[in-house]
Protein backbone atom coordinates (compact mmCIF):
# COMPACT_ATOMS: atom_id res chain seq x y z
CA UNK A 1 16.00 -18.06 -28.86
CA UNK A 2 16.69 -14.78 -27.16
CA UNK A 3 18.86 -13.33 -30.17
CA UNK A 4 15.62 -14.15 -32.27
CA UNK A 5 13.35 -12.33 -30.59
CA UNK A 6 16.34 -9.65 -29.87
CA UNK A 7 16.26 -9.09 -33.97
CA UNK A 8 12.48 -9.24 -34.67
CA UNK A 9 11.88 -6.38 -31.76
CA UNK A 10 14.65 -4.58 -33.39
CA UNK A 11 13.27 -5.11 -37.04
CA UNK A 12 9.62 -4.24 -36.24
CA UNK A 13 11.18 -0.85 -34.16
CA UNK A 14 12.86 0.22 -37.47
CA UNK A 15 10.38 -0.63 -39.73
CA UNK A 16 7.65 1.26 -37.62
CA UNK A 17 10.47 4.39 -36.80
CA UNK A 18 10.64 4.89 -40.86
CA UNK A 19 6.62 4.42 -41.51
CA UNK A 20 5.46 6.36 -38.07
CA UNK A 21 8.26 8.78 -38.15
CA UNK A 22 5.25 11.73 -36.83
CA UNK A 23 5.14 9.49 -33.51
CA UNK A 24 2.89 7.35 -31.87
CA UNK A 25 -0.74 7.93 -31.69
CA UNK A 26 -4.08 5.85 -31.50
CA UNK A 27 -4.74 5.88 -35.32
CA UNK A 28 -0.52 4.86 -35.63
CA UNK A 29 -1.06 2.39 -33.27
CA UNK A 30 -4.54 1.04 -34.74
CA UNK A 31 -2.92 0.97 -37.94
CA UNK A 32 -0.06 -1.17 -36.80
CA UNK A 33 -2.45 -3.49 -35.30
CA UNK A 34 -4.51 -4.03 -37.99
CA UNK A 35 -1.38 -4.87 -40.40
CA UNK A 36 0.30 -7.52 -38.15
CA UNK A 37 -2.74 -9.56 -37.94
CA UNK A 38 -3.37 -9.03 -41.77
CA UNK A 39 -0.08 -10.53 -41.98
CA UNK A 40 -0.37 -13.34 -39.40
CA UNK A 41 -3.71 -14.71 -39.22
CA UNK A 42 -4.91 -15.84 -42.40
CA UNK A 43 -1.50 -18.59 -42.06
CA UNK A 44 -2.93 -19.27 -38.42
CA UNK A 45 -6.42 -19.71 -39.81
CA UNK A 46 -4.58 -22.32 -42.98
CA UNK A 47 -2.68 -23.95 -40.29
CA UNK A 48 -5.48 -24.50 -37.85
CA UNK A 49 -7.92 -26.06 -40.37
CA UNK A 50 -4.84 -28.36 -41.57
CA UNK A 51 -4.40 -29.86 -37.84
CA UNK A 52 -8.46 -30.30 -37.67
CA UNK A 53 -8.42 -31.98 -40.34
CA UNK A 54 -5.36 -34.18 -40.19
CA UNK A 55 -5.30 -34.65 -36.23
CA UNK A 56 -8.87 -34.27 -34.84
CA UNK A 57 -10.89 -35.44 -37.85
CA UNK A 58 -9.20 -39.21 -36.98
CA UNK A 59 -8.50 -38.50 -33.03
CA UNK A 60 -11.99 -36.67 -31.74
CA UNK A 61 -15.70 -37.64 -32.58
CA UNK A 62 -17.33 -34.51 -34.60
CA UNK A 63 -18.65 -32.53 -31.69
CA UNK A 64 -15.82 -33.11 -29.70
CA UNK A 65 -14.01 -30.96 -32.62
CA UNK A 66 -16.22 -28.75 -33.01
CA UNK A 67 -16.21 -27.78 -29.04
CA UNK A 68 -12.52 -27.09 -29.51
CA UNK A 69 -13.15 -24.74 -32.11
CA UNK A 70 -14.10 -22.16 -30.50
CA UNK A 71 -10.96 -22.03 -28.67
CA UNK A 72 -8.53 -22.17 -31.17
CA UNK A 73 -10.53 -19.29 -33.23
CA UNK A 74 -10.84 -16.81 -31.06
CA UNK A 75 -6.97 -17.75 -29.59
CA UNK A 76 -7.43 -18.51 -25.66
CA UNK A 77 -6.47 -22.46 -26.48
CA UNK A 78 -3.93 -21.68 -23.63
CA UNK A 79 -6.81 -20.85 -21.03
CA UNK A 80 -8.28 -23.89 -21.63
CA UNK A 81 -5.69 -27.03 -20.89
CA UNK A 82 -8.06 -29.76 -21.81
CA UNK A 83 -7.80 -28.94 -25.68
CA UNK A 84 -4.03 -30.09 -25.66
């Protein structure tokens, strides 16, 4: 597990060196942002509408799902320990 996350801090360090070779500044940095969660969230967002529909849809009356929700949108699930 440590070797994993070893290689993807020393992939995304290369891969930003190469594209922000004029350093690091707020507009870099905003621009970096903005990418990753391009790249991540619309799987997150596919993902978490799969396990509403396949776990709570059977599991959870409708507003107990839809109090969840919230949660897992805006991603502080983990703050909340009564949604696991």
């Amino acid at each position: 597990m440590v070797l994993f996350f070893m290689l993807s801090g020393f992939g995304l360090t290369i891969s930003s060196n190469t594209k922000y070779s004029d350093g690091w500044n707020l507009k870099n940095y905003k621009d970096f942002i903005v990418r990753r969660l391009l790249n991540i969230m619309p799987l997150y967002y596919v993902f978490l509408i799969w396990v509403f529909i396949t776990k709570y849809s059977w599991t959870n009356t409708i507003e107990e799902m839809f109090s969840l929700l919230p949660s897992f949108i805006t991603l502080t699930q983990a703050f909340f320990p009564a949604t696991f």
